[in-house]
Protein backbone atom coordinates (compact mmCIF):
# COMPACT_ATOMS: atom_id res chain seq x y z
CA UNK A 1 -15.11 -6.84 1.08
CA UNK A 2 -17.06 -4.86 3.56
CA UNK A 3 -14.29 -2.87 5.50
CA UNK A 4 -14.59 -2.83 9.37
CA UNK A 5 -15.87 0.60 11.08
CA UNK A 6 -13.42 2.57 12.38
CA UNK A 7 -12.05 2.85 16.03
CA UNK A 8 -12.00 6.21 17.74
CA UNK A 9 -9.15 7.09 16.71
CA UNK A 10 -10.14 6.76 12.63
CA UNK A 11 -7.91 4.00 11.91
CA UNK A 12 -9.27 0.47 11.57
CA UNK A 13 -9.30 -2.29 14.17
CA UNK A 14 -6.09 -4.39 14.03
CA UNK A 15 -5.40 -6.75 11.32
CA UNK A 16 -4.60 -7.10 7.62
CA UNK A 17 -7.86 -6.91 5.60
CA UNK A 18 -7.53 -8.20 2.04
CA UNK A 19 -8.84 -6.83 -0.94
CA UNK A 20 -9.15 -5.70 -4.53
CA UNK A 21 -7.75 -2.69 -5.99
CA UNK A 22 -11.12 -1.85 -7.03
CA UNK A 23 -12.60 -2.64 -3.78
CA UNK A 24 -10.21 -0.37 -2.33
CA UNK A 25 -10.47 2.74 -4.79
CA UNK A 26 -14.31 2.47 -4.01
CA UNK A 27 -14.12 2.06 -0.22
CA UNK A 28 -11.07 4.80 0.38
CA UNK A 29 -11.31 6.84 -2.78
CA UNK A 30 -14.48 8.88 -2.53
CA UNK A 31 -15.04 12.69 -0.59
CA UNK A 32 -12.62 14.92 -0.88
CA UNK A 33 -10.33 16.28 -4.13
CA UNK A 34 -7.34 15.16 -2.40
CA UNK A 35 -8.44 11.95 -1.40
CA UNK A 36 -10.00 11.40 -4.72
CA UNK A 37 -6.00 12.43 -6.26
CA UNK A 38 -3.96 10.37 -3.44
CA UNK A 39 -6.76 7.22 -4.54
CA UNK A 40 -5.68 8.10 -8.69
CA UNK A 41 -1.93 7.41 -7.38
CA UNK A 42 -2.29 4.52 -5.69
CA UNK A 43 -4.40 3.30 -8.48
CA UNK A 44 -1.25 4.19 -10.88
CA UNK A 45 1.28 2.67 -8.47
CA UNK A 46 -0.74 -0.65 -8.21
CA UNK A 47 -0.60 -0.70 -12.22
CA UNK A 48 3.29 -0.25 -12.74
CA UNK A 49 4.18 -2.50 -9.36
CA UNK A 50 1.85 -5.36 -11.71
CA UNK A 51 3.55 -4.25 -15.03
CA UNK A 52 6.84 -5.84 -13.21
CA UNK A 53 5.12 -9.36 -13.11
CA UNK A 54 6.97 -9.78 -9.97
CA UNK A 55 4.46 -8.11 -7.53
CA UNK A 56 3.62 -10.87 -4.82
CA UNK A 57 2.06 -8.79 -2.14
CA UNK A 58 0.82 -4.76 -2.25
CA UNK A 59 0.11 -3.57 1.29
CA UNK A 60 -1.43 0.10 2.05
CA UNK A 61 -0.83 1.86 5.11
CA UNK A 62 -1.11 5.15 6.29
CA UNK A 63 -3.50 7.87 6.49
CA UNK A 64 -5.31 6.72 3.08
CA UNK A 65 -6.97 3.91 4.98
CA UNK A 66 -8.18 5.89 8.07
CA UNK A 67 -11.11 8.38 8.72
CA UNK A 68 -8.82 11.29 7.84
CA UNK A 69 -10.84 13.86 5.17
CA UNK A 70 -7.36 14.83 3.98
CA UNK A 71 -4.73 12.03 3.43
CA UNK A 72 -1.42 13.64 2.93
CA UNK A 73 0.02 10.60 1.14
CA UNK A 74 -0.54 6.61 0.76
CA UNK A 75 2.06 4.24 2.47
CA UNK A 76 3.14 0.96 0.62
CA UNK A 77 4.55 -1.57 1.08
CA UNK A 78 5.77 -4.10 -1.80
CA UNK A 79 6.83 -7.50 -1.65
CA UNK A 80 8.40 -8.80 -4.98
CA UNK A 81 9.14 -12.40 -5.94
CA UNK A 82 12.29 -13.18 -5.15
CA UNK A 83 13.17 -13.70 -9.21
CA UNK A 84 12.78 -10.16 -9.20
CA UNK A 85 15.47 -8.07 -11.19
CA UNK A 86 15.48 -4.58 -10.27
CA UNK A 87 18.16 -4.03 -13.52
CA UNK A 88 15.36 -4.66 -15.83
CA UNK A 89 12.45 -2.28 -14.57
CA UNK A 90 12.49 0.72 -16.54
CA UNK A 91 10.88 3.76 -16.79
CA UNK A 92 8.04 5.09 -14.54
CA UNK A 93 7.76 1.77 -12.96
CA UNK A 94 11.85 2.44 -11.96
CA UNK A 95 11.38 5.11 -9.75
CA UNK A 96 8.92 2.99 -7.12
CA UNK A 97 11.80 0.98 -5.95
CA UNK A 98 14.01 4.65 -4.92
CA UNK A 99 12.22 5.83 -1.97
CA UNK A 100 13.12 9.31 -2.22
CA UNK A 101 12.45 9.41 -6.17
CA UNK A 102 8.68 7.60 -4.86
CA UNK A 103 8.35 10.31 -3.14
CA UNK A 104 9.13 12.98 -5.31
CA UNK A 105 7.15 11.56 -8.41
CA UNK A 106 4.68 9.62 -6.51
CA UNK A 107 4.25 11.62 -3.34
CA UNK A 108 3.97 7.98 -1.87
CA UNK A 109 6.34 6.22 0.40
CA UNK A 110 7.15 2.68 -0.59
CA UNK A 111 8.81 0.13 0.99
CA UNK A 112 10.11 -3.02 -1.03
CA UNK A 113 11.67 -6.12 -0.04
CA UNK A 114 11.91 -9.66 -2.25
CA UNK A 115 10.07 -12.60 -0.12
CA UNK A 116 13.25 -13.93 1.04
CA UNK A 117 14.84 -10.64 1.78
CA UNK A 118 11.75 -9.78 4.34
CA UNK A 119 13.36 -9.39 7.78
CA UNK A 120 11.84 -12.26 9.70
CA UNK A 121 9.96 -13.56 6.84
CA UNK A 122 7.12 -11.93 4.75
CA UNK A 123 4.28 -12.18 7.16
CA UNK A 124 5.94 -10.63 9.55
CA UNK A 125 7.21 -7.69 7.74
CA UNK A 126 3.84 -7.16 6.03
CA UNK A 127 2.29 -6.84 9.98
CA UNK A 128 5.01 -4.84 11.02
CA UNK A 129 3.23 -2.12 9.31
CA UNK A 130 0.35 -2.05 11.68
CA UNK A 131 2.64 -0.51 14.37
CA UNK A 132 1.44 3.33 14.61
CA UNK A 133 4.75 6.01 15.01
CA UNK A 134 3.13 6.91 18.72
CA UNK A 135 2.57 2.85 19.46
CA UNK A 136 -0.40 0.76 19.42
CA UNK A 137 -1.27 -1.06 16.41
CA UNK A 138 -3.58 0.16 13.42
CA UNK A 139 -5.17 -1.96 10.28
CA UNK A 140 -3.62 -2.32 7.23
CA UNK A 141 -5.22 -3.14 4.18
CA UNK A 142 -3.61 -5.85 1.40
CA UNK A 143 -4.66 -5.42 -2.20
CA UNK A 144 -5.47 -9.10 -3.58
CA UNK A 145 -6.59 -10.43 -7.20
CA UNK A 146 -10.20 -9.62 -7.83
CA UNK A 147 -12.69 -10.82 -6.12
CA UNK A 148 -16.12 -12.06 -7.06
């Protein structure tokens, strides 16, 4: 995946832009210590969302896929299969479906929804993220199966 440049603004150009966790870690995970730390948690999150076996779709927001030196955080967004049993996660993997506990442990927001639970269907929540807080729309990045 060859990311797009980004806009003046250091976000990327509209759209959802798909790929690998290891594609992403490489693109978004170099420079500074705390990029290099906020890139080791969303490396970790990625691993216990998959430990579920319920993951569908793992969307990344946020200041971890701009231009920004220092990314406070990274923004997720989950989207479990609709078999999904919250009841049976346990452990570490637990606290990413508590927001405030996310953030606490983490120091990541996530946002979770089943498929079918995805206010106007899963598409649209996953571009929902693009919207910016001032307005205007910003790229978001999808983490995919590996890619050859």
């Amino acid at each position: 995946m060859v990311f797009p440049a980004f806009d003046e603004d250091g976000d990327l150009s509209p759209g959802v832009y798909c790929a690998s966790v290891a594609q992403v870690l490489d693109h978004y995970g170099k420079g500074s210590l705390q990029r290099r730390a906020v890139a080791d948690r969303l490396n970790r999150i990625y691993q216990l969302a998959a430990s579920t076996g319920q993951l569908a779709r793992f969307v990344v927001f946020g200041s971890f896929v701009t231009a920004k030196e220092e990314p406070e955080d990274v923004d997720i967004v989950l989207l479990m299969e609709d078999a999904f049993d919250l009841g049976t996660v346990i452990g570490e993997a637990a606290l990413l479906f508590q927001h405030m506990e996310a953030d606490t442990h983490f120091g990541t927001s996530v946002f979770w929804s089943t498929r079918s639970g995805a206010i106007g269907g899963e598409q649209a929540m996953i571009e929902y993220w693009q919207t910016r807080r001032e307005g205007g729309l910003r790229g978001i990045v999808e983490i995919v199966g590996e890619r050859s």
